[in-house]
Protein backbone atom coordinates (compact mmCIF):
# COMPACT_ATOMS: atom_id res chain seq x y z
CA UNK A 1 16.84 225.36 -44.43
CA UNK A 2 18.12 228.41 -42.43
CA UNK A 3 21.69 229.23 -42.20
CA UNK A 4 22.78 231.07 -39.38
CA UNK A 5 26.33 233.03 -39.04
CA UNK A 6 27.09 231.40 -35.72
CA UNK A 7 25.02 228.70 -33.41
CA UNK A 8 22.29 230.52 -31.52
CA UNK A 9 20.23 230.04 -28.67
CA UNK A 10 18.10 227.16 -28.39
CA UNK A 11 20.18 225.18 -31.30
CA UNK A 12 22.29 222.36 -30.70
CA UNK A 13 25.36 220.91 -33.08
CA UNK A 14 25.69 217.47 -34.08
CA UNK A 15 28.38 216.68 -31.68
CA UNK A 16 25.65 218.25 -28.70
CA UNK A 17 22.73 216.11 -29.63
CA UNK A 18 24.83 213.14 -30.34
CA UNK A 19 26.02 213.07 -26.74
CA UNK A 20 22.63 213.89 -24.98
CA UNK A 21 21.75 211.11 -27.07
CA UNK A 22 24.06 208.67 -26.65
CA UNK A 23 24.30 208.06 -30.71
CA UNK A 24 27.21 208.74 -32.68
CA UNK A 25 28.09 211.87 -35.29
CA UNK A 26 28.44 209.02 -37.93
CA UNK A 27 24.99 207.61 -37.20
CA UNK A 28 23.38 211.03 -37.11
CA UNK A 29 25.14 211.99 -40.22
CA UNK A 30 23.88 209.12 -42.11
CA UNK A 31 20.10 209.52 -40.97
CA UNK A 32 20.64 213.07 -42.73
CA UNK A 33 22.17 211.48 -46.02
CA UNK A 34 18.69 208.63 -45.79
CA UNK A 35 16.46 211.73 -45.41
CA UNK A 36 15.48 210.24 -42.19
CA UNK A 37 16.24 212.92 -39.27
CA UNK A 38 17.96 216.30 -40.86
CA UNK A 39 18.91 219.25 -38.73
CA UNK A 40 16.41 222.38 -38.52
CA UNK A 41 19.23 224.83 -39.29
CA UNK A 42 22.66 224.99 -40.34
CA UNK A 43 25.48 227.48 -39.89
CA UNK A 44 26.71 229.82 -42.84
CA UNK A 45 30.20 227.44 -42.20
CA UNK A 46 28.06 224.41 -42.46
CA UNK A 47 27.53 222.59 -39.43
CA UNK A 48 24.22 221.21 -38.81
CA UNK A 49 21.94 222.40 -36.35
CA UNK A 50 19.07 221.19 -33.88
CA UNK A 51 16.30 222.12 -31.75
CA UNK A 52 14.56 220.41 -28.68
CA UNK A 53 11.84 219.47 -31.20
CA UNK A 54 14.43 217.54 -33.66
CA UNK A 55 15.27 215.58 -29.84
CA UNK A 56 11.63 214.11 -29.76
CA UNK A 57 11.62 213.21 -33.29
CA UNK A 58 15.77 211.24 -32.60
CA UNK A 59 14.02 209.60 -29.81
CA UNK A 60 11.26 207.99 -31.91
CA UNK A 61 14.03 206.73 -34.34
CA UNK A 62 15.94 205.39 -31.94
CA UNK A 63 13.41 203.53 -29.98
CA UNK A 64 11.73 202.26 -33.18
CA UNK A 65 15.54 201.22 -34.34
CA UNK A 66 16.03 199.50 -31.16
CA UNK A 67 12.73 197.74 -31.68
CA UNK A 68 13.87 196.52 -34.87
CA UNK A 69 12.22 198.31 -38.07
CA UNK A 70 14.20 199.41 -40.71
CA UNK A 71 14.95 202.62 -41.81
CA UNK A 72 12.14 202.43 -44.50
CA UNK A 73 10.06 201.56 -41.81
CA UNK A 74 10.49 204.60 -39.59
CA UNK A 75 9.95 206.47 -42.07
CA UNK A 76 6.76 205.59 -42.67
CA UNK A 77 5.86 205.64 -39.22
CA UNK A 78 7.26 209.74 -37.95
CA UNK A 79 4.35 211.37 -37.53
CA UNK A 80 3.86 215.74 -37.25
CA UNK A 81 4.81 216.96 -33.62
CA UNK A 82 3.19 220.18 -34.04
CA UNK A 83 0.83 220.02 -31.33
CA UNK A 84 0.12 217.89 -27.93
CA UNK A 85 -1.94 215.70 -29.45
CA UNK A 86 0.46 215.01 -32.56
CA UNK A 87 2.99 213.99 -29.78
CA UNK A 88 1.11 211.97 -27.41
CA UNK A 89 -0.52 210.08 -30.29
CA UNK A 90 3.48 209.77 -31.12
CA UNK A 91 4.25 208.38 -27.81
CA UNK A 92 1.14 205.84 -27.82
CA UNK A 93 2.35 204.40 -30.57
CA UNK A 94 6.15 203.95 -29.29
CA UNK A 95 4.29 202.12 -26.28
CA UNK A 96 2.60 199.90 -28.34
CA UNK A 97 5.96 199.11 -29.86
CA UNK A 98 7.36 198.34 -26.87
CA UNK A 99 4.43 196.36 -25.26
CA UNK A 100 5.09 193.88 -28.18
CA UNK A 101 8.38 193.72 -28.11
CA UNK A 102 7.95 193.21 -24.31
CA UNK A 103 5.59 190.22 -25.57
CA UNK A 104 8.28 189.39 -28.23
CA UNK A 105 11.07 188.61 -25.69
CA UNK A 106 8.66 187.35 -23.06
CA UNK A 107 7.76 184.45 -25.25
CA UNK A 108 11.47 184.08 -26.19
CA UNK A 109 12.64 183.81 -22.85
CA UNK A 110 9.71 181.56 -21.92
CA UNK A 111 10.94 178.90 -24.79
CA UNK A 112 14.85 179.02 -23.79
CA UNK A 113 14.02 178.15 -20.32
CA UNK A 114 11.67 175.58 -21.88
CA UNK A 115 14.25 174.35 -23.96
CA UNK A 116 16.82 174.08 -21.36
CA UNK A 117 14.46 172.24 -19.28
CA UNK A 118 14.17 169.92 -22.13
CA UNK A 119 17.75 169.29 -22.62
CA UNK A 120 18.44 168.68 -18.99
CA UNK A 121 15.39 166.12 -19.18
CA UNK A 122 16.63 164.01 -21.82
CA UNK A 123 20.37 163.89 -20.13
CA UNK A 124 22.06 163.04 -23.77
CA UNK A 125 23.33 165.36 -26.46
CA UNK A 126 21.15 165.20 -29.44
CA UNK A 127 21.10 168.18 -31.80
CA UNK A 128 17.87 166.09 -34.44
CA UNK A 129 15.64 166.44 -30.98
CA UNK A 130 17.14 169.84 -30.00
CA UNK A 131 16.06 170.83 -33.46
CA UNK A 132 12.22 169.60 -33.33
CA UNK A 133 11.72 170.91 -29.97
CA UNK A 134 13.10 174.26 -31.00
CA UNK A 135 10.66 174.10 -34.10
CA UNK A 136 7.87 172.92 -32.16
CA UNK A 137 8.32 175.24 -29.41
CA UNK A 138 8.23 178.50 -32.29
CA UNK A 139 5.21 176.78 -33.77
CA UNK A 140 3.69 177.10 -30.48
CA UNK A 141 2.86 173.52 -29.77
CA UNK A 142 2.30 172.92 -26.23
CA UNK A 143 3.34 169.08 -26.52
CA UNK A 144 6.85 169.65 -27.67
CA UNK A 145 7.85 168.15 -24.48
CA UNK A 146 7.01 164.64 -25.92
CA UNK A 147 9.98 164.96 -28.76
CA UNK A 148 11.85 163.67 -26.03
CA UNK A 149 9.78 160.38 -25.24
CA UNK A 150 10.45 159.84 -29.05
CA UNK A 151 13.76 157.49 -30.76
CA UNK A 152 14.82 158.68 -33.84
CA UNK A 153 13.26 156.15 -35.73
CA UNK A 154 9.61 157.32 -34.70
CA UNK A 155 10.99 160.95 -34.80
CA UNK A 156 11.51 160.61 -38.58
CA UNK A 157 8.34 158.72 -39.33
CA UNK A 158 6.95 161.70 -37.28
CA UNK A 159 8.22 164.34 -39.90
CA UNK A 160 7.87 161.86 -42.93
CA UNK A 161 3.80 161.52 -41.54
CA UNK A 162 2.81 164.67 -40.83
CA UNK A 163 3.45 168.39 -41.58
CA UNK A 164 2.52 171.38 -38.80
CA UNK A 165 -1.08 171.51 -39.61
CA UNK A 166 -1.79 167.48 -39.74
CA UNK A 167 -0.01 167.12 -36.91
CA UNK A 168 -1.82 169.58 -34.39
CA UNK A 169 -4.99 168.05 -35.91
CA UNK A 170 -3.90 164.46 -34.81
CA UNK A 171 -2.91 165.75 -31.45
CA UNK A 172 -6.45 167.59 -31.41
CA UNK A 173 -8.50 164.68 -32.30
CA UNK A 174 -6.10 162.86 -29.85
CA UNK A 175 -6.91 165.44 -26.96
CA UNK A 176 -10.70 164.83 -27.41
CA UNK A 177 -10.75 161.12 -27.46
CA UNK A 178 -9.04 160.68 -24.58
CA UNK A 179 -11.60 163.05 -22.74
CA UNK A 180 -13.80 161.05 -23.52
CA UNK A 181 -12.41 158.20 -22.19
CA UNK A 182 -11.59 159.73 -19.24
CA UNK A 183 -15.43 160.52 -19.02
CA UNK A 184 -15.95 156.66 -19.70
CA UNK A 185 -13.27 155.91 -16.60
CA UNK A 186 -14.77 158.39 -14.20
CA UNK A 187 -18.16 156.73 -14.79
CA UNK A 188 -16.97 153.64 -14.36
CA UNK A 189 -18.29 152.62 -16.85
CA UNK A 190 -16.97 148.42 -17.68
CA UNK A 191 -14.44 147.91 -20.44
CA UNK A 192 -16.62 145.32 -22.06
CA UNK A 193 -19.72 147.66 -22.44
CA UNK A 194 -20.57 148.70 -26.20
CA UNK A 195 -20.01 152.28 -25.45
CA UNK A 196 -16.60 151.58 -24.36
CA UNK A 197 -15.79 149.37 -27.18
CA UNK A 198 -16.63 151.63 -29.40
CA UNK A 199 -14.52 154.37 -27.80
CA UNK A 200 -11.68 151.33 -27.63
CA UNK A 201 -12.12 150.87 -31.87
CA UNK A 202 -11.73 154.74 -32.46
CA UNK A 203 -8.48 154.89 -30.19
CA UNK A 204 -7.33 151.81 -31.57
CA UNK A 205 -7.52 153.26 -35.25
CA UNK A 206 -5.96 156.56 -34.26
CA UNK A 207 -2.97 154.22 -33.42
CA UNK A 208 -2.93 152.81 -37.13
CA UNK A 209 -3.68 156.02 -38.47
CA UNK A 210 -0.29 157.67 -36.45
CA UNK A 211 1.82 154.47 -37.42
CA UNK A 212 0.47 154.82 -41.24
CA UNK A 213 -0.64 150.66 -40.67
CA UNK A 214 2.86 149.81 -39.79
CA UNK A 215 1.61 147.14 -37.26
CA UNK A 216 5.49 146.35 -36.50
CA UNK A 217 5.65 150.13 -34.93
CA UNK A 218 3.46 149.69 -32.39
CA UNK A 219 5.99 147.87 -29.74
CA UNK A 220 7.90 151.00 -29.53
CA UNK A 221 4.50 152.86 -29.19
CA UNK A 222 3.73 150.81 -26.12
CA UNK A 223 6.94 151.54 -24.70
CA UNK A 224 6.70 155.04 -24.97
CA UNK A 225 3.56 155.35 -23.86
CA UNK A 226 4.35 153.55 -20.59
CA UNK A 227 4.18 156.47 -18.06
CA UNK A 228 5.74 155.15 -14.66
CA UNK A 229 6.18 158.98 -13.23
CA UNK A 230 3.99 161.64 -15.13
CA UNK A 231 6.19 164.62 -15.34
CA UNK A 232 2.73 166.94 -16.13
CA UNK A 233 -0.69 166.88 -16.22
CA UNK A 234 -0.96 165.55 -19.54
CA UNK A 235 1.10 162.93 -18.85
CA UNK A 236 -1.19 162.15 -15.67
CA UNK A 237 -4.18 162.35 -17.94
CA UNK A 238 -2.94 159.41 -19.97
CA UNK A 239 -1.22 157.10 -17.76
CA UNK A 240 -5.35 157.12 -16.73
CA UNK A 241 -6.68 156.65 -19.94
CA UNK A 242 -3.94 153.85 -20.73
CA UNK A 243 -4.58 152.16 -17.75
CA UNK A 244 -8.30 152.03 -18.52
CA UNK A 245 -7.91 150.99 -21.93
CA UNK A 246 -5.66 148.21 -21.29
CA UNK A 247 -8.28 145.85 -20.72
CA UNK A 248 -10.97 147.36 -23.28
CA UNK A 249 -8.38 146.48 -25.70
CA UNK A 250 -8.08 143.36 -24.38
CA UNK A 251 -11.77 142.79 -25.11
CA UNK A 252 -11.38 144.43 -28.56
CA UNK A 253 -8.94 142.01 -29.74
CA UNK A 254 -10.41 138.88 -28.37
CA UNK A 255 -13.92 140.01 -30.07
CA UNK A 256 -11.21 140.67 -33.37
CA UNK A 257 -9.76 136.89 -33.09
CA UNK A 258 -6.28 138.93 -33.64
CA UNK A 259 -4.42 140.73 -30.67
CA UNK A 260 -1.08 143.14 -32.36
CA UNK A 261 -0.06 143.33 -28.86
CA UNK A 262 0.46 139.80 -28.17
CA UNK A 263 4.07 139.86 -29.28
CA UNK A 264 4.56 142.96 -26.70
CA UNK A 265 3.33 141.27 -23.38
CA UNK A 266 5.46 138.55 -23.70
């Protein structure tokens, strides 16, 4: 490192870059002990000094601190700033950074205003809910909104049933088969027809297949799925399907000699 008698021109002191930018002598001092950012020059009496040059290299730090790496991190990721090139490939990386961290808090701020639509939804204080919908909402599952449709009976047969990967396959193979229904309905095609019966049997044993055969869930089922006012189009999409199936299923228990909804109409 040079050492210089007094400060010349074109070198700044720690107290000079730390104000420009708008760190502290402390901070600065400690990315010198990590080996991180260490001054260009120093004076015969000691104090550090900068250049212009060391000011690029700060900013990188700070913006990839601010972003969130660690200190091992930004290590690994200072690159040369020896020529044009070595910089603007340096700055097209720190906007990369910050497009994803722009996507980062995006999606964050998109599931707190989910959440607090939630919340004002279900009018009631209930932190087991609040906790799904949170972990739904991180996992990215675009029908977290029905946590809320849920008791907490069904909520914990939910969790005791099915883990994150079972559970968006369920909702999957849920999705499909009511398309098709839908397909059925638009075609009008009668309730008592083979192809709808058919369709009736496989939507009928998704039912057992969510409830695990517990035939004494399915009440509550039928009460949650009663849709007076779809809040969405999903909800729109089934309060179709449900009011097509209702007498397909009708059909499908009569041809069964057994009907598990009997108790329920009553």
């Amino acid at each position: 490192m040079i050492k210089h008698k007094a400060i010349p021109q074109g070198y700044m002191t720690v107290g000079e870059v730390a104000k420009k930018m708008g760190v502290t002598v402390r901070t600065l001092q400690y990315y010198d002990k990590e080996g991180l950012f260490s001054p260009s020059a120093e004076s015969k009496g000691g104090r550090r000094l900068y250049t212009d040059k060391d000011l690029i290299t700060l900013h990188q730090i700070i913006s990839l601190k601010f972003l969130g790496f660690s200190l091992d991190d930004i290590k690994k990721r200072l690159t040369s700033l020896d020529t044009p090139d070595d910089i603007a490939n340096a700055l097209t990386e720190q906007a990369d950074d910050i497009r994803k961290e722009i996507e980062r808090l995006t999606a964050s701020l998109t599931a707190i205003e989910q959440f607090k639509k939630e919340v004002l939804q279900m009018q009631e204080v209930n932190f087991k809910k609040y906790a799904d919908i949170i972990v739904n909402l991180q996992m990215k599952n675009e029908f977290y909104y029905l946590i809320k449709r849920f008791d907490d009976d069904t909520l914990d047969h939910i969790r005791n049933r099915f883990d994150k990967e079972s559970g968006l396959d369920f909702m999957d193979r849920f999705n499909r088969l009511s398309d098709e229904i839908l397909r059925l309905q638009k075609d009008n095609v009668p309730p008592e027809s083979e192809k709808c019966q058919q369709i009736t049997e496989a939507y009928w044993n998704l039912i057992l297949e969510f409830t695990g055969g517990d035939v004494s869930m399915i009440p509550k089922l039928v009460e949650i799925g009663n849709i007076d006012h779809a809040a969405n189009e999903w909800e729109e999409k089934q309060k179709i399907v449900n009011d097509y199936l209702e007498p397909a299923l009708q059909v499908y228990f009569s041809r069964l000699g057994d009907n598990p909804l009997g108790e329920v109409e009553k």
